[in-house]
N, C-alpha and C. Protein backbone atom coordinates (compact mmCIF):
# COMPACT_ATOMS: atom_id res chain seq x y z
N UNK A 1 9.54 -73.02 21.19
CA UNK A 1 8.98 -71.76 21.01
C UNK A 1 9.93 -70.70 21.53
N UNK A 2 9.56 -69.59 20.72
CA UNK A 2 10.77 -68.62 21.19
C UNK A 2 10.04 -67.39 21.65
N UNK A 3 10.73 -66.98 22.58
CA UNK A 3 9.95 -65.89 22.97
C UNK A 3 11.03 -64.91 23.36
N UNK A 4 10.43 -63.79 22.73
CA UNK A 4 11.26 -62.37 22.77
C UNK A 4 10.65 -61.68 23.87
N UNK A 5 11.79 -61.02 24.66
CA UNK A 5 11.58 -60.42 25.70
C UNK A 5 11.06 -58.83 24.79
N UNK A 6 11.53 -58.12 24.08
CA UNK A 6 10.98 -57.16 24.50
C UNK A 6 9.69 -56.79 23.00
N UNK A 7 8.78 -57.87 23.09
CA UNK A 7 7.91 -58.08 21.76
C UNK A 7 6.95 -56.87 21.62
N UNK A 8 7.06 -55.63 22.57
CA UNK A 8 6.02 -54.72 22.56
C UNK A 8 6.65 -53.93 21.34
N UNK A 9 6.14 -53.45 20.35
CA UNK A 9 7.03 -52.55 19.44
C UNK A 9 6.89 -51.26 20.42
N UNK A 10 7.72 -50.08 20.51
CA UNK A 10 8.29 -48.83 20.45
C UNK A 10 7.31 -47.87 19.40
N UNK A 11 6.95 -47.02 20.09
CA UNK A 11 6.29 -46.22 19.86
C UNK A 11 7.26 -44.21 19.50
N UNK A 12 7.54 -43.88 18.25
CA UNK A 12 8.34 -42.84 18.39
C UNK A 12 7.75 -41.78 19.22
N UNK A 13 7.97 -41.22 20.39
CA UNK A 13 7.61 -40.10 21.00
C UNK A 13 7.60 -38.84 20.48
N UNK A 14 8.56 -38.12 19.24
CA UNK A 14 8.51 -36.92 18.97
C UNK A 14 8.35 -36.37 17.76
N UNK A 15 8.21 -38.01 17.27
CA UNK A 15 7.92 -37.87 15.64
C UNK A 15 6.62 -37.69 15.49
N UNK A 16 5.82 -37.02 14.27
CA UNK A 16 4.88 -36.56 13.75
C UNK A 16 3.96 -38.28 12.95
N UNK A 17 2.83 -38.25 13.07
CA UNK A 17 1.96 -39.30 12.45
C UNK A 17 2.16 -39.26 10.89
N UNK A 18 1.47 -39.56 10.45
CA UNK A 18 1.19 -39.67 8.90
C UNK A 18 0.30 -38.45 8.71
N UNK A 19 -0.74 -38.55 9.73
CA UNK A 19 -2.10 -37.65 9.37
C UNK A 19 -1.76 -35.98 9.98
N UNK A 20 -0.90 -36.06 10.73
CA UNK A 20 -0.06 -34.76 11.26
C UNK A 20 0.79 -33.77 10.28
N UNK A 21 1.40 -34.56 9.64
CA UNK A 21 2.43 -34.07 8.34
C UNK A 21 1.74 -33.80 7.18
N UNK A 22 -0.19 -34.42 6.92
CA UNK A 22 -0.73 -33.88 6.28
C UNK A 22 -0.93 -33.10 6.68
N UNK A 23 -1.75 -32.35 7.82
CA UNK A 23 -2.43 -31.36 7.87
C UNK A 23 -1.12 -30.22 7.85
N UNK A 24 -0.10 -30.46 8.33
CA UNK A 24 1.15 -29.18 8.10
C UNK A 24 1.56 -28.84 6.96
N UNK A 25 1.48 -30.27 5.88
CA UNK A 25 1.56 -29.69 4.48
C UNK A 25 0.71 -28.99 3.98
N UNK A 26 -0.67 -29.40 4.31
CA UNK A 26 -1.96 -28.76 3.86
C UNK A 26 -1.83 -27.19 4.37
N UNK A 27 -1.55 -26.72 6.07
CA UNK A 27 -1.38 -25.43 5.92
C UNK A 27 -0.54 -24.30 5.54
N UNK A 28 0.67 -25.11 5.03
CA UNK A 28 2.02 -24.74 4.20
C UNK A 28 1.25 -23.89 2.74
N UNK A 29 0.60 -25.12 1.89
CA UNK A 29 -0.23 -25.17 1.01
C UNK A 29 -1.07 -23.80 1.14
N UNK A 30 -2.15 -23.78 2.00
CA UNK A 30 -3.16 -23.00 1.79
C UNK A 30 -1.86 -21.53 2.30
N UNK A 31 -0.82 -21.36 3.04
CA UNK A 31 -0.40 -19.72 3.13
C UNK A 31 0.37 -19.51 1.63
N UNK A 32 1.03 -20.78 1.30
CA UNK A 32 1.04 -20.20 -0.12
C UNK A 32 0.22 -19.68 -1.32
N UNK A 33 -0.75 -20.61 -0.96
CA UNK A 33 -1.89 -20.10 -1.97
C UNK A 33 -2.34 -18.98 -1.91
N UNK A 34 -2.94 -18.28 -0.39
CA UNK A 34 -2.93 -16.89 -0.01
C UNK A 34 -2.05 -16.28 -0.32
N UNK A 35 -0.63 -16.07 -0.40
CA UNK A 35 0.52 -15.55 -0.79
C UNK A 35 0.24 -14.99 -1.95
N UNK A 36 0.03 -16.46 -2.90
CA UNK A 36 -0.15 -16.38 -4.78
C UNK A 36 -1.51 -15.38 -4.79
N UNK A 37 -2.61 -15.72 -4.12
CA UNK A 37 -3.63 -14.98 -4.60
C UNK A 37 -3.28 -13.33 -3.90
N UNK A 38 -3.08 -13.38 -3.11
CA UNK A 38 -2.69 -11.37 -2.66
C UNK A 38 -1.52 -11.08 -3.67
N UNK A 39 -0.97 -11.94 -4.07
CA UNK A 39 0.21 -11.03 -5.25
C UNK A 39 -0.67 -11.15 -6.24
N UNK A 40 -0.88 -11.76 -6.78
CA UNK A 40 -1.83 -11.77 -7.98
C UNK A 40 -2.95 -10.02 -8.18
N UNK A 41 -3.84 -10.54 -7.04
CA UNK A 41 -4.88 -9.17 -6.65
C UNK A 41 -3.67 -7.84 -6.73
N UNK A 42 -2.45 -7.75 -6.11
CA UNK A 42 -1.97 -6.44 -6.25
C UNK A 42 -1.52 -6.69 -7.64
N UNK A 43 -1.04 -7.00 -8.23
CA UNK A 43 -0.55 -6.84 -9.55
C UNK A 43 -1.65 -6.80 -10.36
N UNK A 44 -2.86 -7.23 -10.52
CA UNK A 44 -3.86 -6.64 -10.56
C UNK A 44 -4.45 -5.01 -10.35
N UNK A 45 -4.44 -4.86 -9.21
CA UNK A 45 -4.57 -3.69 -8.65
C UNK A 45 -3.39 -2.54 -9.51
N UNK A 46 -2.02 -3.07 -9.55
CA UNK A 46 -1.35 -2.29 -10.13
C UNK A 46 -1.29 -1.98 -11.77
N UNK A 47 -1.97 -2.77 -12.48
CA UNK A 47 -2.01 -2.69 -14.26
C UNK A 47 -3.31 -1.76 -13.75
N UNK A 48 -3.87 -2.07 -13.15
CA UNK A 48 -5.56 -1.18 -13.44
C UNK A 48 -4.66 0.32 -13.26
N UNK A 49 -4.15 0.73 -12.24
CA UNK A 49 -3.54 1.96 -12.03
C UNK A 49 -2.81 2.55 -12.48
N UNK A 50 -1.66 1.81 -12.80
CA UNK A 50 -0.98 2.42 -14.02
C UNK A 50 -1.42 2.64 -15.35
N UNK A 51 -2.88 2.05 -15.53
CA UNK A 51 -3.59 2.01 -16.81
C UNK A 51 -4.30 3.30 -16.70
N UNK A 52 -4.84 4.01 -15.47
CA UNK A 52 -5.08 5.16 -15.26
C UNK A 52 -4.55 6.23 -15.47
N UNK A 53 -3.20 5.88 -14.96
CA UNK A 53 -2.73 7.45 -15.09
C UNK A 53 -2.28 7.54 -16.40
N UNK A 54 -1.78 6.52 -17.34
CA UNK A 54 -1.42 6.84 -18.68
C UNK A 54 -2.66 7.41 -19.29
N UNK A 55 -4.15 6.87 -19.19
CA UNK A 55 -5.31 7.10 -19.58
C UNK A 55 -5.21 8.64 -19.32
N UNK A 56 -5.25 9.11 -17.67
CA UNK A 56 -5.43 10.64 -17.75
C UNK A 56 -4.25 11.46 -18.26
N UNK A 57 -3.36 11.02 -18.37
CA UNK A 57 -1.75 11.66 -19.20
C UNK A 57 -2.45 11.87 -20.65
N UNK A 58 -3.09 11.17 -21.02
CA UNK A 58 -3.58 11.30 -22.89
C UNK A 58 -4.58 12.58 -22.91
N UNK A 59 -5.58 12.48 -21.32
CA UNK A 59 -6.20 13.25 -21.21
C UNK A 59 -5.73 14.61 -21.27
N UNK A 60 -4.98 14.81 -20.58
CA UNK A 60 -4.08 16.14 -20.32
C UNK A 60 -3.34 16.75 -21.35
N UNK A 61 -2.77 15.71 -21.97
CA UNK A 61 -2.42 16.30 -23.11
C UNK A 61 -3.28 17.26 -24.67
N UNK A 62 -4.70 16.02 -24.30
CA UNK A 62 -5.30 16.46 -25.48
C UNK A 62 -6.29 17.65 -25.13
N UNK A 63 -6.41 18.08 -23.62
CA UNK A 63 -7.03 19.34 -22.95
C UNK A 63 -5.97 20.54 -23.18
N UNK A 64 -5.18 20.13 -23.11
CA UNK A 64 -3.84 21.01 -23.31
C UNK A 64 -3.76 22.09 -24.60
N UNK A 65 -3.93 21.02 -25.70
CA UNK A 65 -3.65 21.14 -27.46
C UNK A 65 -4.89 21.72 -27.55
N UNK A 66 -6.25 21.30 -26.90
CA UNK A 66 -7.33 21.96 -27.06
C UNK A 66 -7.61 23.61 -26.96
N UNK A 67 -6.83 23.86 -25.56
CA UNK A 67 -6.63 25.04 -25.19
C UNK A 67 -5.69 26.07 -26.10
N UNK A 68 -4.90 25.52 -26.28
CA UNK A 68 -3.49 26.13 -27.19
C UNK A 68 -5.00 26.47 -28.13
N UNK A 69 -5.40 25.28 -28.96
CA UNK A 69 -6.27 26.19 -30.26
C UNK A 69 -7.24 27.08 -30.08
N UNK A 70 -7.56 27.29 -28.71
CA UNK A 70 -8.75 28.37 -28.30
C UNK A 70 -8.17 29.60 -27.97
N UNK A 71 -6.91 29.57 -27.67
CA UNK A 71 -6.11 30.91 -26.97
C UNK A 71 -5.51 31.07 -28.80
N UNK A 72 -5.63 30.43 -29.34
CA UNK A 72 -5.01 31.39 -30.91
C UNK A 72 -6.53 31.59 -31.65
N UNK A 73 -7.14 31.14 -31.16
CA UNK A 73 -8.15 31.18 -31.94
C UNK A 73 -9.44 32.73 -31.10
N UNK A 74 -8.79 32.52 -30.34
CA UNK A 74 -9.38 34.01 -29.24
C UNK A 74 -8.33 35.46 -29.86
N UNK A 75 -7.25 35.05 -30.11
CA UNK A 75 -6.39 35.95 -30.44
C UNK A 75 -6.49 36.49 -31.97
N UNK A 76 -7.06 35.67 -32.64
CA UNK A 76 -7.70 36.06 -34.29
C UNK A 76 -8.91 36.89 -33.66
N UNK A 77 -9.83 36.29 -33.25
CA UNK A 77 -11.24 36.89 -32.97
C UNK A 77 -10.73 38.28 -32.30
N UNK A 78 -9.61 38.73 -31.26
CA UNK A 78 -9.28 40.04 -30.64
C UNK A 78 -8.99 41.00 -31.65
N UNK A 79 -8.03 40.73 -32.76
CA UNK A 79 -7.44 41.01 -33.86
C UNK A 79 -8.63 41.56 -34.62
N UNK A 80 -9.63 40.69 -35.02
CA UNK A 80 -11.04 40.99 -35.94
C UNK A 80 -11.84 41.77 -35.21
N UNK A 81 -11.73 41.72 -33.83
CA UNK A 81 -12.52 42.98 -33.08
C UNK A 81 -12.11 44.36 -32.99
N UNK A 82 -10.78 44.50 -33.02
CA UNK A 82 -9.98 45.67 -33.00
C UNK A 82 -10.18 46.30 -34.66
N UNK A 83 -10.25 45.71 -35.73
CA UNK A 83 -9.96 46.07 -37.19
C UNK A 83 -11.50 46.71 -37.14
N UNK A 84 -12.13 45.85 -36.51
CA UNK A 84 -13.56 46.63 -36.68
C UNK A 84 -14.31 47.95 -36.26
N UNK A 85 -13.48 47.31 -34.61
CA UNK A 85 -13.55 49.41 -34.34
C UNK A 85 -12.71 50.56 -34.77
N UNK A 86 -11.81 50.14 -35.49
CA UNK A 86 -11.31 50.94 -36.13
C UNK A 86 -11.84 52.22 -36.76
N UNK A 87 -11.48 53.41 -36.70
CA UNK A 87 -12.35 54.66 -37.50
C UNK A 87 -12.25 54.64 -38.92
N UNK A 88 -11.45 53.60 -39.69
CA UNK A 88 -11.59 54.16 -40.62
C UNK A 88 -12.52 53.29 -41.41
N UNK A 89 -12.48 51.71 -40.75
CA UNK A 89 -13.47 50.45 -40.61
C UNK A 89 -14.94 51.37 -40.81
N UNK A 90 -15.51 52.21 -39.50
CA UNK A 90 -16.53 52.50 -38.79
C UNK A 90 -16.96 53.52 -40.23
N UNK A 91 -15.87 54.52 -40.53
CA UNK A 91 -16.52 55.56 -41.34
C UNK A 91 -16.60 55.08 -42.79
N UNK A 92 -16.07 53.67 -42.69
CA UNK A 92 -16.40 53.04 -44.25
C UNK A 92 -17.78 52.71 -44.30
N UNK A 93 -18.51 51.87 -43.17
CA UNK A 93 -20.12 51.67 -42.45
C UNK A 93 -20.98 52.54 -42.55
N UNK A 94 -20.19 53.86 -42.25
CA UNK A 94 -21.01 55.39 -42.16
C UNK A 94 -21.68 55.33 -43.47
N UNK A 95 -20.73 55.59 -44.32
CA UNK A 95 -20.92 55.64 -45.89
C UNK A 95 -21.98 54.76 -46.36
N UNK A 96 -21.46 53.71 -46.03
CA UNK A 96 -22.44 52.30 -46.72
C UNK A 96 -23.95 52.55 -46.32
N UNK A 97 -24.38 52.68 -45.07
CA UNK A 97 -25.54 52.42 -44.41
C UNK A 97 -26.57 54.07 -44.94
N UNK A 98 -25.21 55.11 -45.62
CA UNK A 98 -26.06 56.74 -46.10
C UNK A 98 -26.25 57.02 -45.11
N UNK A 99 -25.30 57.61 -44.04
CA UNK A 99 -25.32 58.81 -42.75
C UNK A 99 -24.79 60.08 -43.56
N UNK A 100 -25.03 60.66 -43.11
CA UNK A 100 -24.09 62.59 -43.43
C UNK A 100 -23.54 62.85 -42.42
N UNK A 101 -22.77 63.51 -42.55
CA UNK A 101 -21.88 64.11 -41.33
C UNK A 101 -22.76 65.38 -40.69
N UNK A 102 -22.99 65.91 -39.86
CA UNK A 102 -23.51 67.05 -39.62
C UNK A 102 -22.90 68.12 -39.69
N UNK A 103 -22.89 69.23 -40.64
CA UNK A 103 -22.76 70.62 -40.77
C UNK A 103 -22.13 71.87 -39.46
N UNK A 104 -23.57 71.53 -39.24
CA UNK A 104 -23.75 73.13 -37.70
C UNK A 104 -24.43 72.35 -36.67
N UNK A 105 -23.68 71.92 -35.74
CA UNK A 105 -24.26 71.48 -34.76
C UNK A 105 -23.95 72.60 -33.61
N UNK A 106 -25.37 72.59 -32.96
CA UNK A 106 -25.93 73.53 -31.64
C UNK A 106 -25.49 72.71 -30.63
N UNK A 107 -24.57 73.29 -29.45
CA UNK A 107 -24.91 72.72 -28.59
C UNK A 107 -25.48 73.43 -27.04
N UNK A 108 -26.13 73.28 -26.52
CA UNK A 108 -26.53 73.43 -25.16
C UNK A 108 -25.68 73.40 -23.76
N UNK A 109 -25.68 74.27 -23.40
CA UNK A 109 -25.00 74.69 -22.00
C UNK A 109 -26.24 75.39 -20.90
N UNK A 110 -26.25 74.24 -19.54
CA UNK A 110 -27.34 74.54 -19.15
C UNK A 110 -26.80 75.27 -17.90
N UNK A 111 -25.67 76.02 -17.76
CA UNK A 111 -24.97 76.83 -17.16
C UNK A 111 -24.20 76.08 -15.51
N UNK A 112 -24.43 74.55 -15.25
CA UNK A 112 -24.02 74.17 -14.13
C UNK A 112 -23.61 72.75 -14.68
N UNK A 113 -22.50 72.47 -14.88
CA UNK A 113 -22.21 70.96 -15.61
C UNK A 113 -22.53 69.81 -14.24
N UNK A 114 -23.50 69.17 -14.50
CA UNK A 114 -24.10 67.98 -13.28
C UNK A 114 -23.50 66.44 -13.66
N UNK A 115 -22.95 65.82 -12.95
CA UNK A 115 -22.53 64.30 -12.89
C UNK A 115 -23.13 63.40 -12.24
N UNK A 116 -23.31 62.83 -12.53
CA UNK A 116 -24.27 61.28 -11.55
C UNK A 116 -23.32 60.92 -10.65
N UNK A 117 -23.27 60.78 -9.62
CA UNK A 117 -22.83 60.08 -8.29
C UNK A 117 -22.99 58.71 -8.24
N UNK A 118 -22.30 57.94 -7.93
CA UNK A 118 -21.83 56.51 -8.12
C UNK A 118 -22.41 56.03 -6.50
């Protein structure tokens, strides 16, 4: 029979188990996964936003073009207001509607010209 002096096996002191190197892979694992999911969520976050401001850029533009046609379209209507008060507009109206011009008009002088006070 043979017998070995040193039959105890050796035990590594600084090396890691089997079940040790899982759980370090496993939390390797899960900060990457956190990693992937917070980039994900901002790039997310960032199409929604940049999807905004192009959205209100269309807006702006088409408030813009809106305005342009109300400021020419205010500027016809100023144009058609002015032709109308016109005197010669007004005394064409005179005619139409059968006014007369008055003759001899009287007027009154009540010897102290009075103004309303503001």
């Amino acid at each position: 029979m043979t017998v070995y002096l040193n039959s105890t096996k050796r035990q590594p002191i600084n090396k890691r188990s089997k079940h040790t190197q899982k759980n370090g892979n496993l939390q390797f694992s899960q900060i990457l996964y956190t990693l992937l999911g917070f980039i994900l969520i901002l790039g997310l976050l960032y199409g929604a936003i940049a999807n905004k401001v192009v959205t209100t850029g269309y807006d702006i533009k088409f408030i813009e073009k809106k305005l342009a046609n109300l400021k020419n379209k205010n500027d016809e209507l100023k144009i058609i207001i002015s032709e109308l008060k016109s005197v010669r507009t007004l005394e064409g109206k005179i005619t139409e509607i059968g006014m007369i011009e008055p003759k001899d008009a009287d007027y009154i002088r009540l010897g102290k010209e009075v103004a309303l006070k503001k």
